[in-house]
N, C-alpha and C. Protein backbone atom coordinates (compact mmCIF):
# COMPACT_ATOMS: atom_id res chain seq x y z
N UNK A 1 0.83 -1.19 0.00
CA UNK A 1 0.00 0.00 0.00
C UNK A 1 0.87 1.25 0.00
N UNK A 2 1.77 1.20 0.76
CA UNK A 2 2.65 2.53 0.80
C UNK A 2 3.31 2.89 -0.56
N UNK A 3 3.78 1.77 -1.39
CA UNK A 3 4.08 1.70 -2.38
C UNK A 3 3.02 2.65 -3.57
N UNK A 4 2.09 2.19 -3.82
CA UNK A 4 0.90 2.77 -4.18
C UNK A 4 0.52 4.02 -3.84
N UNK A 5 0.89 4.32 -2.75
CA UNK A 5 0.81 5.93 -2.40
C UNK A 5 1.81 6.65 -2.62
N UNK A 6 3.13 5.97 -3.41
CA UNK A 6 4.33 7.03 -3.08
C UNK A 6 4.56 7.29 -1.88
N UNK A 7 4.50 6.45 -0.87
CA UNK A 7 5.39 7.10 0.35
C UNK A 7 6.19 5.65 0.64
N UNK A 8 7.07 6.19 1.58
CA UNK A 8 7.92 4.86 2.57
C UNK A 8 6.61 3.90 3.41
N UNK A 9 7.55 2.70 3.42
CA UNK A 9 6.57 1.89 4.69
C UNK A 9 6.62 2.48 5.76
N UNK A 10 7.90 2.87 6.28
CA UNK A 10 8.15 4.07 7.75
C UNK A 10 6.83 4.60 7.87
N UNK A 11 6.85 5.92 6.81
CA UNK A 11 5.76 7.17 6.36
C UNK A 11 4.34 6.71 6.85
N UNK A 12 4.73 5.35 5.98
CA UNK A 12 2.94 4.75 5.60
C UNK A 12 2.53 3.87 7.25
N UNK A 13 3.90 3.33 7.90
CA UNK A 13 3.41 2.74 9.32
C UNK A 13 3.29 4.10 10.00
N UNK A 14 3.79 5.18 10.18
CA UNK A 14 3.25 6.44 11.07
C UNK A 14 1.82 6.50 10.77
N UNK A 15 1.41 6.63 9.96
CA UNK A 15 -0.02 6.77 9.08
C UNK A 15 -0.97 5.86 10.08
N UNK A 16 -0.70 5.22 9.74
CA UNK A 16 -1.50 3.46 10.15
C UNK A 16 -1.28 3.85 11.55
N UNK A 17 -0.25 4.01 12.35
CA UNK A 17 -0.68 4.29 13.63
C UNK A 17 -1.21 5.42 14.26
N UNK A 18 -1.34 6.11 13.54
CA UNK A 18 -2.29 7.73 13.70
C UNK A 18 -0.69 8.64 13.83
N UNK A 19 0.17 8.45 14.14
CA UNK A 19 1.48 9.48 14.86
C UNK A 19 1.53 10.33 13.59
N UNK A 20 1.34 10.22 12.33
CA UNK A 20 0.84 11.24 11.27
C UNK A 20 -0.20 11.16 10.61
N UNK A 21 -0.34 12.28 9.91
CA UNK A 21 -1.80 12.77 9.53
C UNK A 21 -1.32 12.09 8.11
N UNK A 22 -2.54 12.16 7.09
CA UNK A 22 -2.61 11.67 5.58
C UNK A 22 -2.08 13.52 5.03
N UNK A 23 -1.54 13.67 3.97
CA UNK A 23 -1.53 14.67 3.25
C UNK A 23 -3.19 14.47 1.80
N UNK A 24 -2.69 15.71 1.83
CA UNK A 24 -3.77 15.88 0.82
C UNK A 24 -3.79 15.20 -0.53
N UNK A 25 -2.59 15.04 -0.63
CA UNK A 25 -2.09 14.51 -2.15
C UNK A 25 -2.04 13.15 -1.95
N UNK A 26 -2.26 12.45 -0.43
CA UNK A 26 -2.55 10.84 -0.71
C UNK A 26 -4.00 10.83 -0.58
N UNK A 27 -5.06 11.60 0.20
CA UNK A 27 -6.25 11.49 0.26
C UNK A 27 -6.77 11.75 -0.85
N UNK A 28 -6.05 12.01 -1.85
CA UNK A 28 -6.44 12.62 -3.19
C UNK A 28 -6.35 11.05 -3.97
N UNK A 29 -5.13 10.42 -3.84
CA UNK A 29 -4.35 9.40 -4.28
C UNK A 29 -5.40 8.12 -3.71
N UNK A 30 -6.36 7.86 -2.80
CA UNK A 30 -6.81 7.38 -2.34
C UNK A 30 -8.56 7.73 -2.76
N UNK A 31 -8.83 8.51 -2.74
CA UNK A 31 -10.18 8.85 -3.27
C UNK A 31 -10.11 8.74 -5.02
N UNK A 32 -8.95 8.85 -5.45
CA UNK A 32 -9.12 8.45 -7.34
C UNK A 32 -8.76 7.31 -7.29
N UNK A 33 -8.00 6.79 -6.71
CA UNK A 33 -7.52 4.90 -7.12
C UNK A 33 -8.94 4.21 -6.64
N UNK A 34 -8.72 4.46 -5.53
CA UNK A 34 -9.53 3.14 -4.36
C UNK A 34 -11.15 3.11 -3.63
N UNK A 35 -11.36 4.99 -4.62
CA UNK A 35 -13.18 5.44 -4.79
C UNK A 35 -12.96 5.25 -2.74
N UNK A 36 -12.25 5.33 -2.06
CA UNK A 36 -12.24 5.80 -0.41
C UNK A 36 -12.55 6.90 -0.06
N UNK A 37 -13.71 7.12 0.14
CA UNK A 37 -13.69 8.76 0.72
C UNK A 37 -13.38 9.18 1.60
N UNK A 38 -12.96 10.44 1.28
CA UNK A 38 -11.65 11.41 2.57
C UNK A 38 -12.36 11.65 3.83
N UNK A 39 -13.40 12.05 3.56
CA UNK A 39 -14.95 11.98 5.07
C UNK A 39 -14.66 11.13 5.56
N UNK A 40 -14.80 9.56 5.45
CA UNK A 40 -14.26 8.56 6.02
C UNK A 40 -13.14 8.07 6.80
N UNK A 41 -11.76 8.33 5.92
CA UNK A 41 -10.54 8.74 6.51
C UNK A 41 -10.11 9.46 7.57
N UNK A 42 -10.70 10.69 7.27
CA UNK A 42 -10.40 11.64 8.71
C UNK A 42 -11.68 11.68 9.75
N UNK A 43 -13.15 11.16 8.94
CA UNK A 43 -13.71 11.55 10.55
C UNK A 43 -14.37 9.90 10.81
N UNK A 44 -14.39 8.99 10.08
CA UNK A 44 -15.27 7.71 10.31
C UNK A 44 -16.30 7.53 10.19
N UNK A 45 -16.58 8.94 9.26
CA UNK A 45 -18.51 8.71 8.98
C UNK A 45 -18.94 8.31 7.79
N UNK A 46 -20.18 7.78 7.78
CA UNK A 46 -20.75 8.02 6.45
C UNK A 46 -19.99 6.19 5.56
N UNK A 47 -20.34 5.94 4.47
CA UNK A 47 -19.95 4.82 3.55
C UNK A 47 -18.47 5.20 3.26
N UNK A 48 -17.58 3.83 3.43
CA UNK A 48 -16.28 3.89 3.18
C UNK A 48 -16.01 4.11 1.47
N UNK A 49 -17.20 3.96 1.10
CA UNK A 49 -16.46 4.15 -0.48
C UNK A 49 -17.44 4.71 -1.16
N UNK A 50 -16.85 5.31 -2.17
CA UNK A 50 -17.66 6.62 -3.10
C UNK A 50 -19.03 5.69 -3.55
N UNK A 51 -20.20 6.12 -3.98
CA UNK A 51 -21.25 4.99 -4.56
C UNK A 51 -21.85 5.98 -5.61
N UNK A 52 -20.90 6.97 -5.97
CA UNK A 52 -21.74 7.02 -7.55
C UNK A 52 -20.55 8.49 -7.66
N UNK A 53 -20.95 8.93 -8.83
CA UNK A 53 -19.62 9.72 -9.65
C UNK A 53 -19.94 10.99 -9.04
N UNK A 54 -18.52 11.59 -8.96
CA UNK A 54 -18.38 13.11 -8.36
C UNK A 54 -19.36 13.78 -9.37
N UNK A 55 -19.87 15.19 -8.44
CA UNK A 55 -20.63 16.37 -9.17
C UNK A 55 -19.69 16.49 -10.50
N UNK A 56 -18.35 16.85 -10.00
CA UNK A 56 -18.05 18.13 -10.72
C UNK A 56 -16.50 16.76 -11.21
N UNK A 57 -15.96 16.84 -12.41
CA UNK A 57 -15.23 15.93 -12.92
C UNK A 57 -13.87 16.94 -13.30
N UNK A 58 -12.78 16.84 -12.67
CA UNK A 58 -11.80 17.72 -13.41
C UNK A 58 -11.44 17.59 -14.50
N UNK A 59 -10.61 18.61 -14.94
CA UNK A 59 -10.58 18.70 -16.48
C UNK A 59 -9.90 17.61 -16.57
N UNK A 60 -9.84 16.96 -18.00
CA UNK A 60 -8.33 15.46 -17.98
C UNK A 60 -7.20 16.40 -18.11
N UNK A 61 -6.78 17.47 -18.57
CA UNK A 61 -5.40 18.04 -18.25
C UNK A 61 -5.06 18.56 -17.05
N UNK A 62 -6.03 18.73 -15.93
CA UNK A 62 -5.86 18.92 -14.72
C UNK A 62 -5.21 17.47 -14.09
N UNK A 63 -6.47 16.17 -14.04
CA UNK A 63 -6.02 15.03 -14.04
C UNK A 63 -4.85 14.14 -14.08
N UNK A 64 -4.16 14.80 -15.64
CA UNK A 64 -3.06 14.05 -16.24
C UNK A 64 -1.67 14.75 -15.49
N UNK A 65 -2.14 16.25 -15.23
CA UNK A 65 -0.85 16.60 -15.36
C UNK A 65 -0.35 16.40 -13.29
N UNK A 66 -1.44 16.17 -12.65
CA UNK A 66 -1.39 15.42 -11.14
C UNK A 66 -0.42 14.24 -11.08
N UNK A 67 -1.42 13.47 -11.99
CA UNK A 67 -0.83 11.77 -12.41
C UNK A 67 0.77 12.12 -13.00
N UNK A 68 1.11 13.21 -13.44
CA UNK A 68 2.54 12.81 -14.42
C UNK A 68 3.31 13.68 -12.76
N UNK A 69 2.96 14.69 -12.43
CA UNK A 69 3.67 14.93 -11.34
C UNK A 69 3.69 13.75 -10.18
N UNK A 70 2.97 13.31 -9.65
CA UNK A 70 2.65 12.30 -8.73
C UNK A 70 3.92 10.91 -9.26
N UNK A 71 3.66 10.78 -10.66
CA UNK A 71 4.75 9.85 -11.22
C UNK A 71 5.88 10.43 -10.98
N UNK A 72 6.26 11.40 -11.24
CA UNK A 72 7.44 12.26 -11.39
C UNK A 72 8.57 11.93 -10.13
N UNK A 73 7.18 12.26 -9.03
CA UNK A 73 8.21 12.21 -7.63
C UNK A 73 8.14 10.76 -7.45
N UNK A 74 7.72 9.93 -7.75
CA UNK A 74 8.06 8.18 -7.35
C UNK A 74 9.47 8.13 -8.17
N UNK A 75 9.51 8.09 -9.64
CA UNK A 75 10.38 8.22 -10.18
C UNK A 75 11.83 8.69 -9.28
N UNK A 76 11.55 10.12 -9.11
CA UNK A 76 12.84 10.84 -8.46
C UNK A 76 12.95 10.86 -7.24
N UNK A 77 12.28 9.37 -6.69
CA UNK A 77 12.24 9.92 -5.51
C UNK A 77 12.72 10.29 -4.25
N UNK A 78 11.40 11.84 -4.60
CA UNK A 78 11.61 12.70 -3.94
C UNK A 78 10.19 12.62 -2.90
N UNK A 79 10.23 13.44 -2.29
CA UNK A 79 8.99 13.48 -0.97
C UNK A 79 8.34 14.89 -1.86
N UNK A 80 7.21 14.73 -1.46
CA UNK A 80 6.07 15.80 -2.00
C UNK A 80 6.95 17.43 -1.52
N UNK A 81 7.33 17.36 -0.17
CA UNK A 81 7.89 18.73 0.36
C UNK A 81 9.22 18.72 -0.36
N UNK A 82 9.87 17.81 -0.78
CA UNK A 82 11.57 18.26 -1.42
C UNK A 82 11.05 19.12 -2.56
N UNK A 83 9.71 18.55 -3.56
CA UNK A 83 9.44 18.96 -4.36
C UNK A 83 8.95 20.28 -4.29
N UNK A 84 7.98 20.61 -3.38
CA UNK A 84 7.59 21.71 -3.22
C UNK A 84 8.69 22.97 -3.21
N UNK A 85 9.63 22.37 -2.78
CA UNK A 85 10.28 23.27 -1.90
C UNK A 85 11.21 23.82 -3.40
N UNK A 86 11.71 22.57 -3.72
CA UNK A 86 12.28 22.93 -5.10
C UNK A 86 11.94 23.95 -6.05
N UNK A 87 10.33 23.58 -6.21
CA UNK A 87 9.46 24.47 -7.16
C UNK A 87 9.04 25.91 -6.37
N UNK A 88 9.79 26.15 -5.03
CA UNK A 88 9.20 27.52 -4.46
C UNK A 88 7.83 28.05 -4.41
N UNK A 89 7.17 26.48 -3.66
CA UNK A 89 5.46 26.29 -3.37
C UNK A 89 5.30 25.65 -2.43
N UNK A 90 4.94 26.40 -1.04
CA UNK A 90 4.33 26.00 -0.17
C UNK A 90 3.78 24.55 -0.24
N UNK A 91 4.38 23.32 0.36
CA UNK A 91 4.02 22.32 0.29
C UNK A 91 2.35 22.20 -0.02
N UNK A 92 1.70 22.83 1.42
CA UNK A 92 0.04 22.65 1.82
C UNK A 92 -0.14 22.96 0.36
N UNK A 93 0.22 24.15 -0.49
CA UNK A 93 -0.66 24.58 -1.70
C UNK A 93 -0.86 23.45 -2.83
N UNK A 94 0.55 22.53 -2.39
CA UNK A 94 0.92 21.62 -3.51
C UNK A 94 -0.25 20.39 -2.85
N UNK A 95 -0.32 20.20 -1.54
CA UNK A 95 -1.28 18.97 -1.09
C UNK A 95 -2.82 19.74 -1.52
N UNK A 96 -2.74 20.87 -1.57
CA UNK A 96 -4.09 20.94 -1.29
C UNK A 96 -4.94 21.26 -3.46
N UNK A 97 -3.72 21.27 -4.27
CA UNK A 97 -4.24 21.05 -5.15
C UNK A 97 -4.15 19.47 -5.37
N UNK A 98 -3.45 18.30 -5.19
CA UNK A 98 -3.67 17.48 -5.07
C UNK A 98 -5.41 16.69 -4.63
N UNK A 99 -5.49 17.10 -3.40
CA UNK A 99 -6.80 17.28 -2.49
C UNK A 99 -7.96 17.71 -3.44
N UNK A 100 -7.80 19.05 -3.83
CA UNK A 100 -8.73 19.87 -4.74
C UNK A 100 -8.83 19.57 -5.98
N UNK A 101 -8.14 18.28 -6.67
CA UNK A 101 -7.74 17.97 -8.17
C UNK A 101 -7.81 19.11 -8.89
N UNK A 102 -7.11 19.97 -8.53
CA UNK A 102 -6.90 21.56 -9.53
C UNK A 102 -6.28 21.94 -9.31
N UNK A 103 -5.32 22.87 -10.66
CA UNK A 103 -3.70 23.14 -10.52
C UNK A 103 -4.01 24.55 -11.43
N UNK A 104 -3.92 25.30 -10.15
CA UNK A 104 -3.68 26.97 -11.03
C UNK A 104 -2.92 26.98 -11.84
N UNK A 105 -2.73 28.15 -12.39
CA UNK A 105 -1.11 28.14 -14.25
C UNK A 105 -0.22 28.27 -12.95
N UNK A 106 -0.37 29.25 -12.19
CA UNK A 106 0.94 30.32 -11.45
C UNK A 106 1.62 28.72 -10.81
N UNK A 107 0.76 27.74 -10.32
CA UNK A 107 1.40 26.88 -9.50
C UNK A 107 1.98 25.71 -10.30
N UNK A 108 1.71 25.89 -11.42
CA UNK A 108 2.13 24.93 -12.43
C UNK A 108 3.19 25.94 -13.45
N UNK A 109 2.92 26.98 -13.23
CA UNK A 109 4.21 27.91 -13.75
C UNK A 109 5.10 27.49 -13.28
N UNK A 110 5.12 27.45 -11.48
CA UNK A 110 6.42 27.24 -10.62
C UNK A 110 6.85 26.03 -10.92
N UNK A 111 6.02 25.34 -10.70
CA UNK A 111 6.69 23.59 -11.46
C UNK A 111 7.75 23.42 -12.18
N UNK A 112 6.92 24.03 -13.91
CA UNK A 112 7.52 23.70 -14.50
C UNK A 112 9.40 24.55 -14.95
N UNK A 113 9.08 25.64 -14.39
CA UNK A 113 10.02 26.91 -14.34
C UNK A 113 11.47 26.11 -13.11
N UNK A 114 10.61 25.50 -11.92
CA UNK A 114 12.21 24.58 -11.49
C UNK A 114 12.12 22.86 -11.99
N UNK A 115 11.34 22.63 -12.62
CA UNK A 115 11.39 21.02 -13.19
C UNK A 115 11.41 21.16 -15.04
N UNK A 116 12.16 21.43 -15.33
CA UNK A 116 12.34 21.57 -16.95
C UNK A 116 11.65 19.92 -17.38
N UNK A 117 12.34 18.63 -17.15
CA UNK A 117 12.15 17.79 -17.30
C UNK A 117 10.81 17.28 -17.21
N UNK A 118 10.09 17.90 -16.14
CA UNK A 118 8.94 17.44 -16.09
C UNK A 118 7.65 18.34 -16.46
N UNK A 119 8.47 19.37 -17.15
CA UNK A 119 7.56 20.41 -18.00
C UNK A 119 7.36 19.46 -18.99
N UNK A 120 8.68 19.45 -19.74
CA UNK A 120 8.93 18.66 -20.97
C UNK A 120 7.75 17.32 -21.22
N UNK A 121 7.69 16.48 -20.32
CA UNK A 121 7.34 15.44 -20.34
C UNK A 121 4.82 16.03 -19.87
N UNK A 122 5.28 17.13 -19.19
CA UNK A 122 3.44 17.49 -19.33
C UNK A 122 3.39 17.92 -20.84
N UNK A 123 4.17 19.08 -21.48
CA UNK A 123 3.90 19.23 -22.21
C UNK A 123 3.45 17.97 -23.35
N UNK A 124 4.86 17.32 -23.50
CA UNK A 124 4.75 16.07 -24.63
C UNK A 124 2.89 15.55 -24.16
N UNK A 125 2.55 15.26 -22.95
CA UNK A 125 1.18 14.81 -22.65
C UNK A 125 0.01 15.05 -23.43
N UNK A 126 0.27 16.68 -23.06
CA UNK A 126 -1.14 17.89 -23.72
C UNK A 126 -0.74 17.38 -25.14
N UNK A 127 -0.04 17.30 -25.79
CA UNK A 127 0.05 17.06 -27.22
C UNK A 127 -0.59 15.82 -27.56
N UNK A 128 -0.37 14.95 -26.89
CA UNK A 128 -0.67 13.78 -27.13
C UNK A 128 -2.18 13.71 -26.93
N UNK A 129 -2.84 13.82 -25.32
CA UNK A 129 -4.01 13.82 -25.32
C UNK A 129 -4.74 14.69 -26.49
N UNK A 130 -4.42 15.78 -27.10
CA UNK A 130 -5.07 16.63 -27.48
C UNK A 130 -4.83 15.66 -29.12
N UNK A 131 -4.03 15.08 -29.61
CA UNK A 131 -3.95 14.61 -30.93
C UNK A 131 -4.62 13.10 -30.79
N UNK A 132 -4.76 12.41 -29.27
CA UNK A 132 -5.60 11.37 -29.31
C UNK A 132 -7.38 11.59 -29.18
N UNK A 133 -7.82 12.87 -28.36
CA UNK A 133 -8.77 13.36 -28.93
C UNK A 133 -9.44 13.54 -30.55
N UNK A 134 -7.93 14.18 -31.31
CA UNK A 134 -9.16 14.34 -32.47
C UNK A 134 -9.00 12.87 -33.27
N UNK A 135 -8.15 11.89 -32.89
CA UNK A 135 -8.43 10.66 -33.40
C UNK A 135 -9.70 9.78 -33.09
N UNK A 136 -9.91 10.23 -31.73
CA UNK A 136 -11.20 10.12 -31.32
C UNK A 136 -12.24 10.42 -32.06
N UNK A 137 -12.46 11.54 -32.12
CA UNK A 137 -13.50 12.10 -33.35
C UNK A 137 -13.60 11.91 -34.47
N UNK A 138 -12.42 11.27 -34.74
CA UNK A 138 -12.69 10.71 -36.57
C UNK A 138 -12.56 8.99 -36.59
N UNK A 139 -12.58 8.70 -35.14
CA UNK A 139 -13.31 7.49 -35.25
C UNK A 139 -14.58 7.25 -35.17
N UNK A 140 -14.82 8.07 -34.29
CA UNK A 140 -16.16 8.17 -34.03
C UNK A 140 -17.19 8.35 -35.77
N UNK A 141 -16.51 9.70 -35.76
CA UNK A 141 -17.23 9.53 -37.54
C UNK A 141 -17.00 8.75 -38.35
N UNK A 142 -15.80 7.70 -38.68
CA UNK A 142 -15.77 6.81 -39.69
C UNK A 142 -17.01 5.14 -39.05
N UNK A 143 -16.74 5.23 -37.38
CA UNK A 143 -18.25 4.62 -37.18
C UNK A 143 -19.30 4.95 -37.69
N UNK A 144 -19.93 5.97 -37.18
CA UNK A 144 -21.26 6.70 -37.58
C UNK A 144 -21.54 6.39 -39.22
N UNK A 145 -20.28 6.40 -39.99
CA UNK A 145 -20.44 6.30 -41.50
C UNK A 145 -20.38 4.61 -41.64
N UNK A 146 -19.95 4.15 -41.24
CA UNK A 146 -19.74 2.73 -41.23
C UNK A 146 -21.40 2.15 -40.75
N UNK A 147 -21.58 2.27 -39.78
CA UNK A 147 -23.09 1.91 -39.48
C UNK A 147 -24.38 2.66 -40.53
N UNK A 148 -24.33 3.63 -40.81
CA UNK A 148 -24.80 4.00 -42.25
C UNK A 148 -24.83 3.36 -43.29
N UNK A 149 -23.98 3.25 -44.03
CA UNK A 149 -23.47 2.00 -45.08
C UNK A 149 -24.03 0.34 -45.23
N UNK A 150 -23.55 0.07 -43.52
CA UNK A 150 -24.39 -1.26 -43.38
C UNK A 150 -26.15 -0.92 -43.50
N UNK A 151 -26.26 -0.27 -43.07
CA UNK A 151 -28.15 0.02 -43.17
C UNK A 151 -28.43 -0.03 -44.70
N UNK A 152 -27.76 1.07 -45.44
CA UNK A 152 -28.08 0.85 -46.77
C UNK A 152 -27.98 -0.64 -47.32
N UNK A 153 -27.02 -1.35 -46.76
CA UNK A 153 -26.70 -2.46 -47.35
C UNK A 153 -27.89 -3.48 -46.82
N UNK A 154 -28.26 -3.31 -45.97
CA UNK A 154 -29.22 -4.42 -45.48
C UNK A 154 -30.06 -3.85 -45.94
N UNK A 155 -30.59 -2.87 -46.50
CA UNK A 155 -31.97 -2.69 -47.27
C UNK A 155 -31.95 -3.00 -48.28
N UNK A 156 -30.63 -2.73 -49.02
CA UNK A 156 -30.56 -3.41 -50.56
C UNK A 156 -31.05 -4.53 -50.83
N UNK A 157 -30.33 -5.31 -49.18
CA UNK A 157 -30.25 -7.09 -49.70
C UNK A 157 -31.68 -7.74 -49.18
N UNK A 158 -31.90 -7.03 -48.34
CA UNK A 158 -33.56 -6.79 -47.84
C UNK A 158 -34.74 -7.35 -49.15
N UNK A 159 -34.25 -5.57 -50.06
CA UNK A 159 -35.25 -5.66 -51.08
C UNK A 159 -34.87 -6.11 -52.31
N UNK A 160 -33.96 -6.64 -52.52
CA UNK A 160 -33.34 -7.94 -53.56
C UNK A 160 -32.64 -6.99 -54.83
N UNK A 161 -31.75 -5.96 -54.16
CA UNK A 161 -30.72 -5.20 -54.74
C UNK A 161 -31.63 -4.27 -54.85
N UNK A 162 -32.96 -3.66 -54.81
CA UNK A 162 -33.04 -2.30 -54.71
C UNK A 162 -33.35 -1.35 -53.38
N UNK A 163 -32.63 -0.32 -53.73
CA UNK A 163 -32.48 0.21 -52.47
C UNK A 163 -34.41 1.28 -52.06
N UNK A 164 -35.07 0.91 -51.04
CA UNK A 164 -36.11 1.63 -50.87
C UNK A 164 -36.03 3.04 -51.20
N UNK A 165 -37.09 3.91 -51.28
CA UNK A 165 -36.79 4.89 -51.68
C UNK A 165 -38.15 5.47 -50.33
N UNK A 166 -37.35 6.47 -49.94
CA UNK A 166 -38.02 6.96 -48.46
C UNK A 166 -38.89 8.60 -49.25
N UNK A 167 -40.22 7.75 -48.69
CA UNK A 167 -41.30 8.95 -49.25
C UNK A 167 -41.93 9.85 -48.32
């Protein structure tokens, strides 16, 4: 489990014995993997697990670019505060967009302004999502045309090669 959260077993046994609190960026890490809600976590109320989809859905470049930072520091790892500290951002701001799944520009300015590397690698992302989007859409339409086609075709063979004629 600690593994899964990006932290140490140490980190993750303080956790487990209450002697530390969860950060925002694992209650975050925990409410998108494992549908656990954070209500639960910190106060013991209410159903341990989400039972139907958030109001409000963050953007997927908000999303992605969490997930590629979140990767980033397993990768290098580093602890959420080395990072913060690096990028000249108040840790809490960094847990609490974690927490909030939303990443202002200014705080993603700072990011990327002391993490070149891991600018590099959001950017390459946005490109990608944004060029697998419109592949999206022209699948979608070569379906839509594809299921068209078959209709004509089953009316043809329907009406013994002629195609109905809609009055």
């Amino acid at each position: 489990m600690a593994e899964a959260l990006a932290m140490t077993p140490a980190a993750y046994n303080y956790v487990e014995k209450g002697t530390n609190s969860l950060s925002g960026r694992v209650l975050s890490l925990l409410q998108y993997v494992y549908k656990v809600r954070p209500e639960y976590i910190l106060d013991g109320e209410g159903d341990m697990f989400e039972m139907r989809k958030p109001l409000k859905t963050p953007p997927l470049y908000t999303m992605r670019t969490l997930y590629l930072i979140d990767k980033f520091l397993k990768e290098e790892g580093m602890t959420i505060h080395e990072f913060a500290k690096q990028s000249n951002i108040k840790h809490t701001e960094l847990d609490e967009c974690f927490r909030q799944q939303s990443m202002p520009d200014h705080i993603l300015d700072k990011i990327c302004e002391a993490h070149p590397k891991l600018a590099a690698i959001i950017a390459r992302d946005r490109e990608n999502t944004q060029d697998n989007a419109a592949l999206q859409r022209k699948i979608s339409e070569l379906e839509e045309e594809l299921e068209r086609s078959r209709k004509i075709i089953d009316r043809l063979v329907a009406g013994g090669g002629e195609e109905k004629s809609k009055s």
